[in-house]
Protein backbone atom coordinates (compact mmCIF):
# COMPACT_ATOMS: atom_id res chain seq x y z
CA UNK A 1 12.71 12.26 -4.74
CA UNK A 2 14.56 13.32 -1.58
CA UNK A 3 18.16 11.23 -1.37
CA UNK A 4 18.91 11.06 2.37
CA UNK A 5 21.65 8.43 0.91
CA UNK A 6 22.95 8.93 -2.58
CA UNK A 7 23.96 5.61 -3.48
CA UNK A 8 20.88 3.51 -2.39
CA UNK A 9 17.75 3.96 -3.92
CA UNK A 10 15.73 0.66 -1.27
CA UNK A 11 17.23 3.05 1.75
CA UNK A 12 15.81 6.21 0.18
CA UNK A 13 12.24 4.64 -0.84
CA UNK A 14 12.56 3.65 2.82
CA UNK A 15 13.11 7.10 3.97
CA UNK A 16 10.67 8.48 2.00
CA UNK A 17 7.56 6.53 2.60
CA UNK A 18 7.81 7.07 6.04
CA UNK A 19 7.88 10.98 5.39
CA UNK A 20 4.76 10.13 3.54
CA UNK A 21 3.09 8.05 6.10
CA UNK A 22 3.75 10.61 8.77
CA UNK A 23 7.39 11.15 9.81
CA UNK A 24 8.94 13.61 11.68
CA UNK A 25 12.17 15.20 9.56
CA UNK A 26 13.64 15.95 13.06
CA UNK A 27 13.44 12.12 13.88
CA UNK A 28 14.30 11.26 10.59
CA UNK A 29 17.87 12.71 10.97
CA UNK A 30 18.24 11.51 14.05
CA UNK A 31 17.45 8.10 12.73
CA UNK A 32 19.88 8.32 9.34
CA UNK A 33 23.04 10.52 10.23
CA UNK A 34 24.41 7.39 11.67
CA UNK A 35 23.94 5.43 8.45
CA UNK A 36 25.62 7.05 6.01
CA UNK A 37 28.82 4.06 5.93
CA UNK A 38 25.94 1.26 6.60
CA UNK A 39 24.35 2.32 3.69
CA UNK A 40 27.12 1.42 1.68
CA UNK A 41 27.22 -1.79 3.07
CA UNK A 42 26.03 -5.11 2.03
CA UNK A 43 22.19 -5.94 2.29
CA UNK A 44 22.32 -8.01 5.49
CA UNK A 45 25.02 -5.80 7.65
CA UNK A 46 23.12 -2.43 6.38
CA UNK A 47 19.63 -3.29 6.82
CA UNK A 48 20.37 -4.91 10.43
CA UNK A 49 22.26 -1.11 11.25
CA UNK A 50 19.09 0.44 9.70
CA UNK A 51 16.89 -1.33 12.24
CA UNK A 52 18.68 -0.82 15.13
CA UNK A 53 18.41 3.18 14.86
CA UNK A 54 14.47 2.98 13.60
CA UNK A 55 13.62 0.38 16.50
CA UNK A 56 15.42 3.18 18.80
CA UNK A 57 13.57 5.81 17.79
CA UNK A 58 10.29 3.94 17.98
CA UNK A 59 11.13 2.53 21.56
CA UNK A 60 11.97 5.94 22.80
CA UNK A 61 8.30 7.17 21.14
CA UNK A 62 6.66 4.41 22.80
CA UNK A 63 8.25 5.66 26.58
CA UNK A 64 7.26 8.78 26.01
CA UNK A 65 3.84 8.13 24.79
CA UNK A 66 4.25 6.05 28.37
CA UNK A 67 5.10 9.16 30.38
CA UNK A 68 1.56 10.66 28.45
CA UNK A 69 -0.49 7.82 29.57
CA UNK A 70 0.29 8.35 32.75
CA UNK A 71 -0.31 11.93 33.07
CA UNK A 72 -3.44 10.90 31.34
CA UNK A 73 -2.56 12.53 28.05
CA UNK A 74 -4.20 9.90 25.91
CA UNK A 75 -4.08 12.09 22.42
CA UNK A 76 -0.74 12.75 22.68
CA UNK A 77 0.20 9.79 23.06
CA UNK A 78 -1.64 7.57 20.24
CA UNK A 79 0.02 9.79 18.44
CA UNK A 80 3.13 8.79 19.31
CA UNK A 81 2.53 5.28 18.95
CA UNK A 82 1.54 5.80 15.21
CA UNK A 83 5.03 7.36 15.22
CA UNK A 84 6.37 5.05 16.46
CA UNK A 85 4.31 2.36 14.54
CA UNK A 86 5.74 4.24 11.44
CA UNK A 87 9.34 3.55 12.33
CA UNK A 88 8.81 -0.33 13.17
CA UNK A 89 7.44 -0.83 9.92
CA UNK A 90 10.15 0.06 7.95
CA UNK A 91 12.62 -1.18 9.81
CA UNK A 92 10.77 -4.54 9.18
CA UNK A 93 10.10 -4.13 5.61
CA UNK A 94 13.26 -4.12 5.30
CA UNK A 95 14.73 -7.43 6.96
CA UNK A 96 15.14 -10.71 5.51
CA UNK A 97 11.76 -12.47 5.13
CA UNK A 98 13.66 -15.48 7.88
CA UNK A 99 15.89 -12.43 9.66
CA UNK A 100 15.78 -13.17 13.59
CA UNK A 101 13.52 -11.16 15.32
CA UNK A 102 11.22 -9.84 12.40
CA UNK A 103 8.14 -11.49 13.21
CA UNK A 104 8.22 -9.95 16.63
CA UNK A 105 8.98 -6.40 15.99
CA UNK A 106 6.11 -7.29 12.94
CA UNK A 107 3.43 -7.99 15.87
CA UNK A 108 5.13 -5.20 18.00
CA UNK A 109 4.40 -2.71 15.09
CA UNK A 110 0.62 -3.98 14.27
CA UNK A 111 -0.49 -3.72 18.27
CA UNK A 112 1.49 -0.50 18.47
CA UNK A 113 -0.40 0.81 15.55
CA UNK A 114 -3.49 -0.39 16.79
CA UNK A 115 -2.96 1.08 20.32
CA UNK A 116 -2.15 4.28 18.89
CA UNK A 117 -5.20 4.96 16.38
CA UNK A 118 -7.81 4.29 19.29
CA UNK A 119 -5.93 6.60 21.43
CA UNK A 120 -6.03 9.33 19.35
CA UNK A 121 -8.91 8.80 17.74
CA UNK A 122 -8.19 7.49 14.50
CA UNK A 123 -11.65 6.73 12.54
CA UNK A 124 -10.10 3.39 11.81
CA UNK A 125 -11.55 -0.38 12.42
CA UNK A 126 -9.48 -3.40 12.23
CA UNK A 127 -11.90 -6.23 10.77
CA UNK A 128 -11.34 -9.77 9.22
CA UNK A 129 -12.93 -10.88 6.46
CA UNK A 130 -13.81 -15.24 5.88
CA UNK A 131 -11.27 -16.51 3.59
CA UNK A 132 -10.29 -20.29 2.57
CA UNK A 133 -10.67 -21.18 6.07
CA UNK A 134 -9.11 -18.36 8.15
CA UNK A 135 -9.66 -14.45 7.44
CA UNK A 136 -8.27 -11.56 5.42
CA UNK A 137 -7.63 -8.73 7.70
CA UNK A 138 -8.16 -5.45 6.50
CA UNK A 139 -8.96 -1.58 8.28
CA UNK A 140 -12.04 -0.26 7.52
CA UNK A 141 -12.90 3.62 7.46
CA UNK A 142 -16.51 5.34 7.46
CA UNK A 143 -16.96 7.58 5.23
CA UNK A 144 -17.64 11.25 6.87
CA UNK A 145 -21.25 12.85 6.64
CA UNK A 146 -23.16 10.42 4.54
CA UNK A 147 -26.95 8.66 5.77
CA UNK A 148 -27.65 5.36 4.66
CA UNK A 149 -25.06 2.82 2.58
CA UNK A 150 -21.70 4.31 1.21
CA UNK A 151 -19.68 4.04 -1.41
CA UNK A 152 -16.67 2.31 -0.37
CA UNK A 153 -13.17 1.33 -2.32
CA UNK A 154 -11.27 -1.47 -1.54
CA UNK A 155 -7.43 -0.97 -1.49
CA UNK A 156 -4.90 -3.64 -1.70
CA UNK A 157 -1.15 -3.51 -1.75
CA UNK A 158 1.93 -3.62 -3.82
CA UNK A 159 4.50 -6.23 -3.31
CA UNK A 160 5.71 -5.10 -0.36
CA UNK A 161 3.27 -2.65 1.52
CA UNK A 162 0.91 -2.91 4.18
CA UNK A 163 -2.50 -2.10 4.80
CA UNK A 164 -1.39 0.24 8.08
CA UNK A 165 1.18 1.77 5.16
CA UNK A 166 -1.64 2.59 2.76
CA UNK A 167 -3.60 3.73 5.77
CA UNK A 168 -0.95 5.98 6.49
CA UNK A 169 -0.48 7.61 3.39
CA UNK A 170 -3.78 9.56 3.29
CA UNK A 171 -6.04 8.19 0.49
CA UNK A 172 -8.53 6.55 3.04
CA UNK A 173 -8.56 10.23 4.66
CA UNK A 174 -8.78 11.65 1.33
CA UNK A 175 -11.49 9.77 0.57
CA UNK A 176 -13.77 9.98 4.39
CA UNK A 177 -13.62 13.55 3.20
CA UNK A 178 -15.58 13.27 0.26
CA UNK A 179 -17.95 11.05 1.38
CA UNK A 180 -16.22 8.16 0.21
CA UNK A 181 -15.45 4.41 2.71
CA UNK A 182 -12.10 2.88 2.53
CA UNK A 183 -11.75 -1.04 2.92
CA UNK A 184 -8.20 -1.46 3.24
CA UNK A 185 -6.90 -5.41 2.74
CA UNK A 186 -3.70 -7.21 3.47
CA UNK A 187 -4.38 -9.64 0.30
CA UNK A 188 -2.77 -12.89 0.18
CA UNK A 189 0.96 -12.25 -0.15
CA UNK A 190 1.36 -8.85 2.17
CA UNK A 191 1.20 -8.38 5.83
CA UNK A 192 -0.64 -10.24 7.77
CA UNK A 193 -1.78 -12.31 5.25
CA UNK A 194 1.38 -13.35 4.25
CA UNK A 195 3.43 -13.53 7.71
CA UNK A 196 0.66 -14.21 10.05
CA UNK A 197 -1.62 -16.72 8.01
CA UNK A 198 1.10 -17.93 5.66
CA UNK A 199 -1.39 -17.02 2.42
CA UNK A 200 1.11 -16.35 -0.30
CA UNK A 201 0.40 -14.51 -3.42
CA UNK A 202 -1.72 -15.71 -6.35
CA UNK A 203 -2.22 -14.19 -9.90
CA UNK A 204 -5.72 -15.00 -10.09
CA UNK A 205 -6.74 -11.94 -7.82
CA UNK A 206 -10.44 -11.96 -8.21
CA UNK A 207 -10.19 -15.37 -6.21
CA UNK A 208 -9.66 -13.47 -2.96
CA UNK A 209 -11.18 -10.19 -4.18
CA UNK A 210 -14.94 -11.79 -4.88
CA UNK A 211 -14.18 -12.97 -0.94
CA UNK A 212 -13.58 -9.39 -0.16
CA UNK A 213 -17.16 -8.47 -2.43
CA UNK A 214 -18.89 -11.13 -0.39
CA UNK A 215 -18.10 -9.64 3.17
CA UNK A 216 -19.33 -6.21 2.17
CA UNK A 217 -22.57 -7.26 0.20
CA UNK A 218 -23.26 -8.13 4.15
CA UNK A 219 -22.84 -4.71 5.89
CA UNK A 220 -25.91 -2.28 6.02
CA UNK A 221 -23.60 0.26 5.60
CA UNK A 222 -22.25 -0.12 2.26
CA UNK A 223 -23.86 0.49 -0.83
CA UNK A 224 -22.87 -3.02 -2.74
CA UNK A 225 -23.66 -1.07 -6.16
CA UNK A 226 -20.50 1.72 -5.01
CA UNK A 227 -17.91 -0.52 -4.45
CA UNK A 228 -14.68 0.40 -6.39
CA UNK A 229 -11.14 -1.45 -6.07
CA UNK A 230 -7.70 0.80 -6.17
CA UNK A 231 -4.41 -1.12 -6.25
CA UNK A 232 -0.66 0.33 -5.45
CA UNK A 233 2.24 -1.04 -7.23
CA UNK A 234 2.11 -4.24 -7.74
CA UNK A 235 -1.60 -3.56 -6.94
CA UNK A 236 -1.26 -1.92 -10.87
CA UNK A 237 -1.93 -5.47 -11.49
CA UNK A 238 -4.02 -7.05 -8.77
CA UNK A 239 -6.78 -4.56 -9.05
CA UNK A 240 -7.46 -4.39 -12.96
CA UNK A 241 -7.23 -8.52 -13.18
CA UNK A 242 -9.76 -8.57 -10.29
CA UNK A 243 -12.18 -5.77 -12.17
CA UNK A 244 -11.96 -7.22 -14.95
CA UNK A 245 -13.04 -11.35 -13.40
CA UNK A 246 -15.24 -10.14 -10.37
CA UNK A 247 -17.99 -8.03 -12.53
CA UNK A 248 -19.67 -6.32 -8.89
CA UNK A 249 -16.83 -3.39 -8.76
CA UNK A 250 -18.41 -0.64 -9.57
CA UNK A 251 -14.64 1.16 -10.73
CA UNK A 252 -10.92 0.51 -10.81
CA UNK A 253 -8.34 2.66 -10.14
CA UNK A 254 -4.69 2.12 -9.90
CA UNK A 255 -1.97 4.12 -8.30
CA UNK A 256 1.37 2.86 -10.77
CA UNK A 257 0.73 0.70 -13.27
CA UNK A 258 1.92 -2.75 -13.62
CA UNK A 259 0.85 -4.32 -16.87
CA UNK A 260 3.40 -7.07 -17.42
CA UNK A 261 5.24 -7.95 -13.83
CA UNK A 262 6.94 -10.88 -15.94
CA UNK A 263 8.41 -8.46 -18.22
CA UNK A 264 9.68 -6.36 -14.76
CA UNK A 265 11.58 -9.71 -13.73
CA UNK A 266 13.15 -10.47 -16.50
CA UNK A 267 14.59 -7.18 -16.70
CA UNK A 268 15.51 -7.18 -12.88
CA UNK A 269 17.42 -10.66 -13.49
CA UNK A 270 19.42 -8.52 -16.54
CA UNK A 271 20.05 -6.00 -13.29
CA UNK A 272 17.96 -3.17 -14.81
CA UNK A 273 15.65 -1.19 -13.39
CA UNK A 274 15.67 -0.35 -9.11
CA UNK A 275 14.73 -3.04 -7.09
CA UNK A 276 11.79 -1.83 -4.03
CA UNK A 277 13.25 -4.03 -1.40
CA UNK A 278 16.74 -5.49 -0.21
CA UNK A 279 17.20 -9.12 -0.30
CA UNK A 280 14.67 -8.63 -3.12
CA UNK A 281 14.86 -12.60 -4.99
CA UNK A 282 14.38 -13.96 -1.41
CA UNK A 283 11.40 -11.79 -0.61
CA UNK A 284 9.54 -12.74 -4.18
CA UNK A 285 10.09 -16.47 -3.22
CA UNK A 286 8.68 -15.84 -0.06
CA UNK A 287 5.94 -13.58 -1.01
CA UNK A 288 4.58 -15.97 -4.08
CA UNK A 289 5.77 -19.40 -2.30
CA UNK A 290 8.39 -20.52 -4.63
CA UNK A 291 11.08 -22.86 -3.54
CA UNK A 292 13.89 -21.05 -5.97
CA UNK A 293 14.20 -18.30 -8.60
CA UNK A 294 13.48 -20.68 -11.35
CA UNK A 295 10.11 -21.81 -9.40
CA UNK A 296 9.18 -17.78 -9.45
CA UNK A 297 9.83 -17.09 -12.98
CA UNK A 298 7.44 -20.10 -13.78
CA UNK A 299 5.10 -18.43 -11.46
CA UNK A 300 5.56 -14.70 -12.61
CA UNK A 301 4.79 -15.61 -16.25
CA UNK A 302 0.87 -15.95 -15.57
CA UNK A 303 1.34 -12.17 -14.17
CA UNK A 304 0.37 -9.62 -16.72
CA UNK A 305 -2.55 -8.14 -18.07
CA UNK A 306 -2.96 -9.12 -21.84
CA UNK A 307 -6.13 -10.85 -22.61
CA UNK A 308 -7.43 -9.86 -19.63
CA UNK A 309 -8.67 -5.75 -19.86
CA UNK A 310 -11.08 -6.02 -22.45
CA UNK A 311 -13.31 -7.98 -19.84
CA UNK A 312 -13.21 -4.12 -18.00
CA UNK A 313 -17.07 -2.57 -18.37
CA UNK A 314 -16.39 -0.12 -15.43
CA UNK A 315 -14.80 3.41 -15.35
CA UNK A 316 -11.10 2.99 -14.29
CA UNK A 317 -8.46 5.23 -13.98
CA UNK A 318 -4.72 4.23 -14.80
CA UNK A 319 -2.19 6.49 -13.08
CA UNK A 320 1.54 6.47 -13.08
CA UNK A 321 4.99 8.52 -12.43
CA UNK A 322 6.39 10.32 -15.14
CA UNK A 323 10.21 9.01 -13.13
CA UNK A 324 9.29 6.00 -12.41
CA UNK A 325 12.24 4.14 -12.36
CA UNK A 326 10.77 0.95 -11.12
CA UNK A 327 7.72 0.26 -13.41
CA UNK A 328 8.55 2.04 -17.11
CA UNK A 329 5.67 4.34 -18.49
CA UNK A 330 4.81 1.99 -21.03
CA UNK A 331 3.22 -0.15 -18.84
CA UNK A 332 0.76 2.39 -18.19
CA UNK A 333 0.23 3.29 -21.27
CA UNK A 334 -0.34 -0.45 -22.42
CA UNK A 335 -3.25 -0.72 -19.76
CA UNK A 336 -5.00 2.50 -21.05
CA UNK A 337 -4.87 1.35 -24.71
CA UNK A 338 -6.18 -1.93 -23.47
CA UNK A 339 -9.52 -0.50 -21.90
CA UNK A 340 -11.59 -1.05 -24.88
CA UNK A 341 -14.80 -1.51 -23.25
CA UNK A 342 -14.74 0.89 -19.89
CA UNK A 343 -17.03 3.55 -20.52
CA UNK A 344 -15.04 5.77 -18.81
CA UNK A 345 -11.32 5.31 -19.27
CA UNK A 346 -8.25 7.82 -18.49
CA UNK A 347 -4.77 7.50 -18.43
CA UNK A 348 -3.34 10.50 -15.88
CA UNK A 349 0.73 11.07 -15.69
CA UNK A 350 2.02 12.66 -13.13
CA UNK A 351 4.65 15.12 -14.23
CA UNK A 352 7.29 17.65 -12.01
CA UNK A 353 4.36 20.13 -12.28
CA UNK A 354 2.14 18.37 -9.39
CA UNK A 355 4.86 16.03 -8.33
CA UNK A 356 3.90 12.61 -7.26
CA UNK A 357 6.63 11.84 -10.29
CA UNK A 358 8.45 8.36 -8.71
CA UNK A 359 6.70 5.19 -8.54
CA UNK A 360 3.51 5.08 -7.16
CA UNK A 361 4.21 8.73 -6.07
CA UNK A 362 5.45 7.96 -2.69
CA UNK A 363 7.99 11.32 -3.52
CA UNK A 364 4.69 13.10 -3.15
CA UNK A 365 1.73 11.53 -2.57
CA UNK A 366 -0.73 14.40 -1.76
CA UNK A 367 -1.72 15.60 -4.83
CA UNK A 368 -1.57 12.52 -6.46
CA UNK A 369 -3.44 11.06 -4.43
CA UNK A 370 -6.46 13.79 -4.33
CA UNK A 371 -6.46 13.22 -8.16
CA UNK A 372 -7.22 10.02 -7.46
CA UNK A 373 -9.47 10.58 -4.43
CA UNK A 374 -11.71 12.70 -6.36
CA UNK A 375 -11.88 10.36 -9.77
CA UNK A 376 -13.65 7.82 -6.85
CA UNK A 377 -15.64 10.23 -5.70
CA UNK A 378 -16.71 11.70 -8.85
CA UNK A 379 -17.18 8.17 -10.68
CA UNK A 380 -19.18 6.66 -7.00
CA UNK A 381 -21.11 9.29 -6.35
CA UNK A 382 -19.13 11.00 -3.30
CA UNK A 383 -18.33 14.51 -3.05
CA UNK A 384 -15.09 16.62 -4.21
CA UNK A 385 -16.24 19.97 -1.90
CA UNK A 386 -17.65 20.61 1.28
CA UNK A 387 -21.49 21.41 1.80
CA UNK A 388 -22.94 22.50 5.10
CA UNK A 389 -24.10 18.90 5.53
CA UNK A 390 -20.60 17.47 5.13
């Protein structure tokens, strides 16, 4: 794990997803060297310094993609704006849920993004999906070199990612590649879903995953007997409950596991274990709907996995960080042992050897994630080498 700041772990999970997503190290320093004192600080007066020097370095990406519109250098400068798209997003993650401003620089950072993938030619849609009277928005990538109806995976998000984050890391990329769709979904609970349409999170994940099912059984270009799910983080939950209720995925696949989230907050209320965001009891409330802590603990009990796997009759892949020091290894291994019934079960650690070690990976993702980007292809019929066709 690179350790920009040694004493916060939130500031260097910061730092490091953006690497992953696309960061420049040059703009990196210039975005940290003046936080090494914030850093120290407390969560509100450090994560408002933290913003100010990402929001600079995005707004100075953004003029400069200007200057390249105007000499009508459209490449270069969509791919500033993802840059620059980059930088707004974590500076947001970061902020109170109620901080002033965040919505703004929020809808700054989505039309940024936006801007910047059509300019330079990102094979990316933005779609919405029908959902309990308003829509699910999600990205949507084609895979590359296939005729007819493709296998596709849905991806959903962790407690606190986004789908422009996942987008960002690679695995939709990966997956084009090898002949494989990506349907990437802000679920209820996470990004827009969450701050723009006020949906907050729900244990019962199949609810809004059958949703997702339903939307794609109505494009002519996906194959509706390929369609796999792959969950990050807390996603190490979401996905296998909504494999093992919604009986039309095809696979599973889950980047960290996340067997027993109740167990996880119990823990964090005994202060052990690294918390992924600051302001992090705040943000649960906000992200599940609770009115206090106590209202969230009654509400994180129904989260875990028991009871629930041996429903699984699908291949599915549990992954996890050997390091993770926000989700133990157990939890992993729990899932595994309680695949009974997939036909096609692994458990795959990631050790020092390929990296990818921390939770979820993000100290390396690119391995990691071509483990996993192959397992889809493999287990959906894509492709994990390129033919003259491809």
């Amino acid at each position: 794990m690179f350790k920009y700041f040694p004493t916060n772990y939130v500031w260097n999970l910061s730092v490091d997803l953006s690497i992953e997503m696309g960061a420049r190290i040059g703009e990196i320093e210039e975005m940290c060297a003046p936080l090494q004192e914030a850093a120290k600080a407390p969560d509100a007066a450090g994560t408002r310094a933290f913003r100010e020097t990402w929001v600079k370095m995005a707004d100075k990406l953004v003029s400069l993609a200007e200057e390249d519109d105007a000499k009508g250098r459209v490449i270069s400068a969509g791919d500033k704006r993802i840059r620059a798209s980059n930088y707004m997003q974590i500076a947001e993650r970061l902020q109170a849920h109620d901080a002033e401003g965040r919505l703004d620089l929020y809808k700054r950072f989505l039309a940024t993004f936006l801007k910047g993938a059509e300019q330079s030619g990102a094979p990316v849609e933005r779609v919405e999906i029908p959902y309990e009277g308003t829509h699910l928005s999600a990205l949507y990538v084609p895979a590359k070199g296939v005729n007819g109806p493709q296998p596709l995976l849905v991806q959903v998000n962790g407690l606190d990612s986004t789908k422009e984050m996942k987008y960002l890391v690679g695995l939709p990329e990966w997956l084009r590649q090898r002949g494989v769709a990506s349907l990437i979904v802000d679920q209820p609970g996470t990004g827009e879903a969450l701050r723009l349409q006020k949906l907050h999170a729900r244990y019962d994940s199949e609810h809004w995953a059958s949703a997702v099912v339903d939307w794609l059984e109505t494009r002519d270009d996906v194959d509706p007997k390929r369609i796999g799910m792959e969950g990050v983080s807390l996603g190490g939950y979401y996905c296998p409950r909504a494999v093992a209720f919604e009986p039309r995925f095809a696979c599973g696949a889950i980047w960290g596991a996340n067997h027993d989230w109740r167990d996880v907050q119990k823990r964090r209320l005994e202060k052990e274990g690294n918390f992924p965001v600051p302001h992090y009891w705040n943000h649960v409330c906000w992200v599940w709907g609770a009115r206090d802590i106590d209202e969230f603990m009654q509400i994180a009990e129904n989260v875990h996995l028991d009871g629930v796997l041996d429903r699984i009759k699908v291949p599915f892949l549990v992954t996890h960080g050997q390091k993770d020091s926000q989700i133990p290894l157990k939890w992993a291994e729990r899932t595994y042992e309680q695949l009974v019934n997939s036909p096609k079960r692994e458990l795959k650690v990631f050790t020092d050897r390929e990296g990818g070690v921390q939770h979820s990976s993000f100290d390396n993702s690119a391995n990691a994630g071509a483990y996993i980007a192959d397992w889809v292809a493999e287990t959906l019929g894509g492709r994990t080498a390129i033919s003259d066709k491809s």
